[in-house]
N, C-alpha and C. Protein backbone atom coordinates (compact mmCIF):
# COMPACT_ATOMS: atom_id res chain seq x y z
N UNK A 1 0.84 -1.16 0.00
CA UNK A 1 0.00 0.00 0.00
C UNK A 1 0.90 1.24 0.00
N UNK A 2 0.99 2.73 -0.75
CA UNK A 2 1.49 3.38 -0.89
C UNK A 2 0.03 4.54 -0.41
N UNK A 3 0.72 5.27 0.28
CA UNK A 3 0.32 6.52 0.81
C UNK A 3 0.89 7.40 1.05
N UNK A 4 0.34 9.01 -0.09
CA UNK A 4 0.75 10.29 0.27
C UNK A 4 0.44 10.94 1.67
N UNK A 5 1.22 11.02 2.66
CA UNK A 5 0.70 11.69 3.81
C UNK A 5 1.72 13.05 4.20
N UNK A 6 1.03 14.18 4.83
CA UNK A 6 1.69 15.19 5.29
C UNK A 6 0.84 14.99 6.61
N UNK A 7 1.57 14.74 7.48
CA UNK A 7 1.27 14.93 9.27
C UNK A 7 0.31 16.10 9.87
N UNK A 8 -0.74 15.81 10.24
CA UNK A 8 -1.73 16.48 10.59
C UNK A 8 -2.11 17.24 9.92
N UNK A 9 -2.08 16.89 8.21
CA UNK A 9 -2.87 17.60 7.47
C UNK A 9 -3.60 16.35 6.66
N UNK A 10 -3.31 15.84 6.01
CA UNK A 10 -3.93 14.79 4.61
C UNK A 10 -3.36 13.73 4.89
N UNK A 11 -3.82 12.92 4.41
CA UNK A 11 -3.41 11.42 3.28
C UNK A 11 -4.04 10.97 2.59
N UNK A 12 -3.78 10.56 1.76
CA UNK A 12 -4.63 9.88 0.49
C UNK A 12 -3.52 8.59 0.10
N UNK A 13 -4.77 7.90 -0.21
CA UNK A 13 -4.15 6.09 -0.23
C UNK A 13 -4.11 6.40 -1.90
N UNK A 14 -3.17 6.06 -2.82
CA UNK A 14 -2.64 6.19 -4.07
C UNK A 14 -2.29 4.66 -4.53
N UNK A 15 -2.01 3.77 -3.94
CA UNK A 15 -1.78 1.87 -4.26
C UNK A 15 -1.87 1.21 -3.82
N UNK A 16 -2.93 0.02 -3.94
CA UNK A 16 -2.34 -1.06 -2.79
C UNK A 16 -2.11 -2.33 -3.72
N UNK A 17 -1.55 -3.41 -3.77
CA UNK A 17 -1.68 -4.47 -4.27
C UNK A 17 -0.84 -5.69 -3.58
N UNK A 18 -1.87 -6.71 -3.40
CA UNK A 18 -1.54 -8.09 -2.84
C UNK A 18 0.08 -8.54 -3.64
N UNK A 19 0.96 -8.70 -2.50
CA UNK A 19 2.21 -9.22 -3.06
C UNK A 19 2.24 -10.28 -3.46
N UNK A 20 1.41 -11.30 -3.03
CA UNK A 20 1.35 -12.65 -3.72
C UNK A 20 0.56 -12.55 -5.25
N UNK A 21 0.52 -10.98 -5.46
CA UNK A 21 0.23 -10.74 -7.27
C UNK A 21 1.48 -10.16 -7.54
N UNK A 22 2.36 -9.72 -7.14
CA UNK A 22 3.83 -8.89 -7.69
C UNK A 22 4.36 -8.73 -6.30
N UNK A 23 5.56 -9.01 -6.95
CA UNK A 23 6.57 -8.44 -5.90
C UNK A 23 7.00 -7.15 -5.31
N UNK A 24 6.67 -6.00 -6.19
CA UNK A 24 6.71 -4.50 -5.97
C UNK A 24 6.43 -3.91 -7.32
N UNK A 25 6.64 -2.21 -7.27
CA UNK A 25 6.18 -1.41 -8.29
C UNK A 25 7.66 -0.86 -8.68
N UNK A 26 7.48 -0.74 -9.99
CA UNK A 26 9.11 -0.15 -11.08
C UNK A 26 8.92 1.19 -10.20
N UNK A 27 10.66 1.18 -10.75
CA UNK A 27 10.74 2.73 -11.00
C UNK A 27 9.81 3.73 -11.73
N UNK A 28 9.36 3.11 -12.64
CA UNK A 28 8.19 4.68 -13.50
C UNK A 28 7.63 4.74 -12.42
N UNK A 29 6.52 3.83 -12.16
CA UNK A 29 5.15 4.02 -11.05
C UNK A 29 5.27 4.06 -10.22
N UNK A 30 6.42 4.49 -9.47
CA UNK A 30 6.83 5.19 -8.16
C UNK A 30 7.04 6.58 -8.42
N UNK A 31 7.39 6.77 -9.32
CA UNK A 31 7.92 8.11 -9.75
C UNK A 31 6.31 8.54 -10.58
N UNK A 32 5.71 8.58 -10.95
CA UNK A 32 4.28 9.15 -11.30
C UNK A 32 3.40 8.82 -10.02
N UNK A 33 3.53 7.67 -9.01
CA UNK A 33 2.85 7.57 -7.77
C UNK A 33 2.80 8.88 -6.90
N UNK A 34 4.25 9.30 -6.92
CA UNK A 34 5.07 10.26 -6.36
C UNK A 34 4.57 11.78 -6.48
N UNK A 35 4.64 11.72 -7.88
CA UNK A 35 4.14 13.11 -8.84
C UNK A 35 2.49 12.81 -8.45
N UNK A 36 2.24 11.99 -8.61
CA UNK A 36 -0.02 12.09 -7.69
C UNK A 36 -0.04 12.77 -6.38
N UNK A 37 1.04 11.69 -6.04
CA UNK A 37 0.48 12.26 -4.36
C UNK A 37 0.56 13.73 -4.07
N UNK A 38 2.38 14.24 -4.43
CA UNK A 38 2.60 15.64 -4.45
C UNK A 38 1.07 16.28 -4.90
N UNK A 39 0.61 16.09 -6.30
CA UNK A 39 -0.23 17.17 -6.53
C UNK A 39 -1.62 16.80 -5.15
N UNK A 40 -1.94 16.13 -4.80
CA UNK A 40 -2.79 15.97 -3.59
C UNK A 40 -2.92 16.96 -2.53
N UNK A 41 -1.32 16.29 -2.26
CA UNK A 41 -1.27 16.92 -0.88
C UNK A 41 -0.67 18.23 -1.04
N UNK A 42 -0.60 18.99 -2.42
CA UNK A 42 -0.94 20.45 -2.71
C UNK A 42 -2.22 20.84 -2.79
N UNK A 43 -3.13 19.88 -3.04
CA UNK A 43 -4.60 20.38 -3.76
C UNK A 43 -4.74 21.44 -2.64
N UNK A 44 -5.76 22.39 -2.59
CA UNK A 44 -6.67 23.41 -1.86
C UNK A 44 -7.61 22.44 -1.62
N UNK A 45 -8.85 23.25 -0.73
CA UNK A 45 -9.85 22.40 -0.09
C UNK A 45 -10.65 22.62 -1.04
N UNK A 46 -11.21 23.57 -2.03
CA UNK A 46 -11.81 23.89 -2.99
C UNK A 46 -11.67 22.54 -4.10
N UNK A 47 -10.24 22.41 -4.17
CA UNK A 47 -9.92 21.10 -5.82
C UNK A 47 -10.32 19.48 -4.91
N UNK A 48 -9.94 19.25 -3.37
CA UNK A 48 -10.39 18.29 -3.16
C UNK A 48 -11.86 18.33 -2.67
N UNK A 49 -12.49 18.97 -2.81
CA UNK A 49 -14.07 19.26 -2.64
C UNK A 49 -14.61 18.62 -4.42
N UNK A 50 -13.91 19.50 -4.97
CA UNK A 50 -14.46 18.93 -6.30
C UNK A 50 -14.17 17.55 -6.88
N UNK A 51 -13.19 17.17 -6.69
CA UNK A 51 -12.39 15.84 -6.67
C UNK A 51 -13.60 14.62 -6.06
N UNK A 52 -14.02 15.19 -5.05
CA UNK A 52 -15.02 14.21 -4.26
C UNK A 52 -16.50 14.57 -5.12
N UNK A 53 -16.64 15.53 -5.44
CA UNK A 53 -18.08 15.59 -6.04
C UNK A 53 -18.01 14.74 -7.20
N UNK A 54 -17.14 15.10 -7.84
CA UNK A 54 -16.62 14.17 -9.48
C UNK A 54 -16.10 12.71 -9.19
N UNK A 55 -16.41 12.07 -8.49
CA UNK A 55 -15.74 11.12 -8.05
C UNK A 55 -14.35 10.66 -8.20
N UNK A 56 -13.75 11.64 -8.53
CA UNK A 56 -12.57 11.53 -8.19
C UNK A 56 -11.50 10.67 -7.05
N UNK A 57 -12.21 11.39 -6.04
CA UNK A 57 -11.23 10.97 -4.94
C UNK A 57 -12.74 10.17 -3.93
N UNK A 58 -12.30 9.47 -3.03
CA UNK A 58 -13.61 9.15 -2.44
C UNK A 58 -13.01 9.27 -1.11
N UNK A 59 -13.86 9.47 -0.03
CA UNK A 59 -13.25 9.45 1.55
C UNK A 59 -13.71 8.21 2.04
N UNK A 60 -12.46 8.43 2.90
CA UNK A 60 -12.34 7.15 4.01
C UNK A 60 -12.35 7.47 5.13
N UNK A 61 -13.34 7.04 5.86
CA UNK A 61 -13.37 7.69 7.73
C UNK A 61 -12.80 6.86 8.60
N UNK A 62 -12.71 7.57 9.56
CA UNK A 62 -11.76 6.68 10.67
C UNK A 62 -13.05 5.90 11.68
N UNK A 63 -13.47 4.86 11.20
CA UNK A 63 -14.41 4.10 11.42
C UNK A 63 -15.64 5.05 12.24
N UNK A 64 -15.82 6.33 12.09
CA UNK A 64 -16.95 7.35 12.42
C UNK A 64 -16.43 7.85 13.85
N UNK A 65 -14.96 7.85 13.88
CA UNK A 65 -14.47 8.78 14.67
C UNK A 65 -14.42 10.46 14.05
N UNK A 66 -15.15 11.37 13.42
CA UNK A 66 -14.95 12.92 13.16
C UNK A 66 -13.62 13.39 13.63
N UNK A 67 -13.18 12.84 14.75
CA UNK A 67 -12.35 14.28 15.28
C UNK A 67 -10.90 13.38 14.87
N UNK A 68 -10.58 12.75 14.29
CA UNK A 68 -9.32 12.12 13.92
C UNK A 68 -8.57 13.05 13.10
N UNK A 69 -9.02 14.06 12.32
CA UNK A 69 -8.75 14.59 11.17
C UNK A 69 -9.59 15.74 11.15
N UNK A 70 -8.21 17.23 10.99
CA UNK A 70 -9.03 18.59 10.86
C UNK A 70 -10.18 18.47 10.28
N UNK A 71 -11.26 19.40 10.96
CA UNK A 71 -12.69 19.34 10.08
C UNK A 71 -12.66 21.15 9.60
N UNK A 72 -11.92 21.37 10.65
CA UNK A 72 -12.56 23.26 10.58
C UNK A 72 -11.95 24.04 8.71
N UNK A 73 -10.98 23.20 8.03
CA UNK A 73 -11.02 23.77 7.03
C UNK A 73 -12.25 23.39 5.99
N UNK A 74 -13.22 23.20 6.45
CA UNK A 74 -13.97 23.03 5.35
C UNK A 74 -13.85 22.31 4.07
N UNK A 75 -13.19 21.25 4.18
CA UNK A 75 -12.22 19.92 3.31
C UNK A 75 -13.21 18.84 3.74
N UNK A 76 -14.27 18.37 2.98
CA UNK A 76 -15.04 16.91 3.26
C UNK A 76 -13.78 16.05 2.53
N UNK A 77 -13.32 15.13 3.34
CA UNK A 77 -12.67 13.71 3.07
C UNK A 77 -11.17 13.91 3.44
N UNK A 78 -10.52 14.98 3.64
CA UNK A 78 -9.47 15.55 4.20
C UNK A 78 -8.69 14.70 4.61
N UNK A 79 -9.21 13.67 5.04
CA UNK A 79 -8.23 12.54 6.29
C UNK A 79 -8.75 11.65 4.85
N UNK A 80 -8.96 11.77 3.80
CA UNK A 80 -8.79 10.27 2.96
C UNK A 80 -8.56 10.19 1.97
């Protein structure tokens, strides 16, 4: 599983795959994994707002814990 995270702001899950299907990911798709996440965990709350309307991005909650993850910027899915 590969995840973009910046510490008490975001993460977003970007790969996962069962190793008993591959052993790991090349060099390219680490390096464009890399280049996703960056633009992510640049987005504004505005591009990941839209991201989630467009289904883009989808959220993941911390099993309906709210307070795990800033709410006050006005970012629905923020923590996913």
């Amino acid at each position: 599983m590969l995840i973009a995270y910046r510490a008490g702001e975001r993460a977003v899950f970007l790969y996962g795959f069962a190793k008993n299907e591959r052993d790991n990911i090349d060099p390219d798709e680490l390096l464009t994994l890399r280049e996703i996440g960056a633009g992510w965990l640049a987005a504004t709350p505005r591009e990941i707002d839209r991201a989630l309307a467009d289904d883009v991005l989808q959220e993941v909650t911390n099993g309906g814990d709210e307070t795990a993850w800033p709410t006050d910027q006005g970012i629905a899915g923020d923590g996913g």
